[in-house]
Protein backbone atom coordinates (compact mmCIF):
# COMPACT_ATOMS: atom_id res chain seq x y z
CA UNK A 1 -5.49 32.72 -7.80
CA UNK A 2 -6.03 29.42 -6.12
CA UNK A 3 -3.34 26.84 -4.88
CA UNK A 4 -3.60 22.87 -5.04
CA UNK A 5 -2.16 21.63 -1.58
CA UNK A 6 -1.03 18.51 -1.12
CA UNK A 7 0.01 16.72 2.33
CA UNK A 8 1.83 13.19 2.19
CA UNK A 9 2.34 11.68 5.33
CA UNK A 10 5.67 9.21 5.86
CA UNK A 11 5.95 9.36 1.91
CA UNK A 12 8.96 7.20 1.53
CA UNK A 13 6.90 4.24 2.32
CA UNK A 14 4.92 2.52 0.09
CA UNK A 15 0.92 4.14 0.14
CA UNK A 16 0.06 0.34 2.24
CA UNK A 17 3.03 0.44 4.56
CA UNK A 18 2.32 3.55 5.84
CA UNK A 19 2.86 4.11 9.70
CA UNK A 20 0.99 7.99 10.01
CA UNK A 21 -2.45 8.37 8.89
CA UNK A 22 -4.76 11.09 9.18
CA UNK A 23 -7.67 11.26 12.13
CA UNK A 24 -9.99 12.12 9.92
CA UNK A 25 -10.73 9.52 6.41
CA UNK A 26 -8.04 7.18 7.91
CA UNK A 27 -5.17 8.16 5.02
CA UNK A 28 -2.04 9.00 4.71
CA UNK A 29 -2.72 11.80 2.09
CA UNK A 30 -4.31 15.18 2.18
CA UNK A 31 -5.41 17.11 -1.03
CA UNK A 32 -7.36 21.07 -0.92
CA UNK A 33 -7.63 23.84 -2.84
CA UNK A 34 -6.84 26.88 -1.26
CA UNK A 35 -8.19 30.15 -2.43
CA UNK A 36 -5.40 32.91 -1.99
CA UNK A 37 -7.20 36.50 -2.17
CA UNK A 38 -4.85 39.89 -1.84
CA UNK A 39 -5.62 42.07 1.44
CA UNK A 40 -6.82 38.64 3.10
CA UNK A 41 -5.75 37.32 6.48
CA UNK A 42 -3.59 34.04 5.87
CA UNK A 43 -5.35 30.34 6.08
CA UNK A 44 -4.68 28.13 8.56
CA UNK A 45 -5.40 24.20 8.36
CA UNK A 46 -4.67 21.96 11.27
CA UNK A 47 -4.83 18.38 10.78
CA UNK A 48 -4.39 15.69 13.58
CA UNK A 49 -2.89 12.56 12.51
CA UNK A 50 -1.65 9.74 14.70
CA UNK A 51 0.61 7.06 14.37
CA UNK A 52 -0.96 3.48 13.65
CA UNK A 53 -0.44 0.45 16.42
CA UNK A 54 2.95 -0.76 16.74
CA UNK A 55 2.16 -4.57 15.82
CA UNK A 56 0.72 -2.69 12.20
CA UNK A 57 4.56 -2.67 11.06
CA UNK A 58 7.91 -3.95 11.31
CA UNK A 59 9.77 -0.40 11.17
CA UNK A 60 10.12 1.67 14.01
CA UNK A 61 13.37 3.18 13.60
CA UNK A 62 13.54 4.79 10.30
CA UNK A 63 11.71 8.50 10.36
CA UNK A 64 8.60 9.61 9.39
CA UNK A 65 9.07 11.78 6.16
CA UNK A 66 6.34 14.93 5.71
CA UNK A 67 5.93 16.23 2.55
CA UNK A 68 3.73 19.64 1.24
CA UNK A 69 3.49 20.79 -1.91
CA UNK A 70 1.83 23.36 -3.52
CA UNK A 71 0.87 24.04 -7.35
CA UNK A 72 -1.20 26.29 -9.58
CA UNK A 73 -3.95 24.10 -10.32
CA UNK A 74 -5.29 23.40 -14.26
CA UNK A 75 -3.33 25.36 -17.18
CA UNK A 76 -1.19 27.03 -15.45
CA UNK A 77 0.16 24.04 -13.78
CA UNK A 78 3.34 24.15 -15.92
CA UNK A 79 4.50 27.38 -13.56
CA UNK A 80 6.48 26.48 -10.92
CA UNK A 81 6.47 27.52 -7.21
CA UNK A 82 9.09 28.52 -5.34
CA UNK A 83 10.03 27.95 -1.68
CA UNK A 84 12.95 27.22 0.86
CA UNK A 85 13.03 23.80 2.44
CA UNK A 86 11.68 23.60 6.08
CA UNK A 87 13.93 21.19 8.58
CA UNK A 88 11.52 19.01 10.28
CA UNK A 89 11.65 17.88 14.13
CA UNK A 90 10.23 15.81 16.57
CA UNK A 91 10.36 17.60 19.83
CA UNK A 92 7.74 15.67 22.23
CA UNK A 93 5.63 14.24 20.23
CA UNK A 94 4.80 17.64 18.37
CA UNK A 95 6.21 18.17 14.85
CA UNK A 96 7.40 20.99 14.34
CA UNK A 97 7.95 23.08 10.90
């Protein structure tokens, strides 16, 4: 089966206020479809992102909020995934999950 992933970058902004954007296409968003096969070796995605210039916004002390979600994609989208929630923390610049 495949999986729709989904990466939102500081997502309790609005989509225009948005401090993190990805390197690549400049957005705050990341969408793929990720082909899961049994007996595979797992997928790995790395994705640089950076945080815009500080004279680009006004707030610079709430967090930056991560989000990933992952759903079966077309009719079987009314299934529902599982999974724990990850704590998120900055530890020198690095996130880490």
């Amino acid at each position: 089966p495949d999986l729709e992933a989904e990466l939102q970058l500081d997502r309790l902004k609005p989509r225009l206020s948005r401090r993190v954007l990805l390197l690549q296409g400049h957005q705050s968003s990341w969408h793929d479809e990720l082909v899961v096969t049994p007996g595979t070796r797992p997928q790995c995605h790395n994705l640089t992102a950076y945080l815009r210039d500080e004279a680009e916004f006004k707030d610079k002390l709430s967090p930056v909020a991560l989000s990933v979600a992952l759903a079966l994609p077309g009719e079987a989208s009314g299934l529902v995934l599982y999974g724990d929630t990850l704590v998120q923390a900055q530890v020198g610049g690095t996130w880490l999950w």
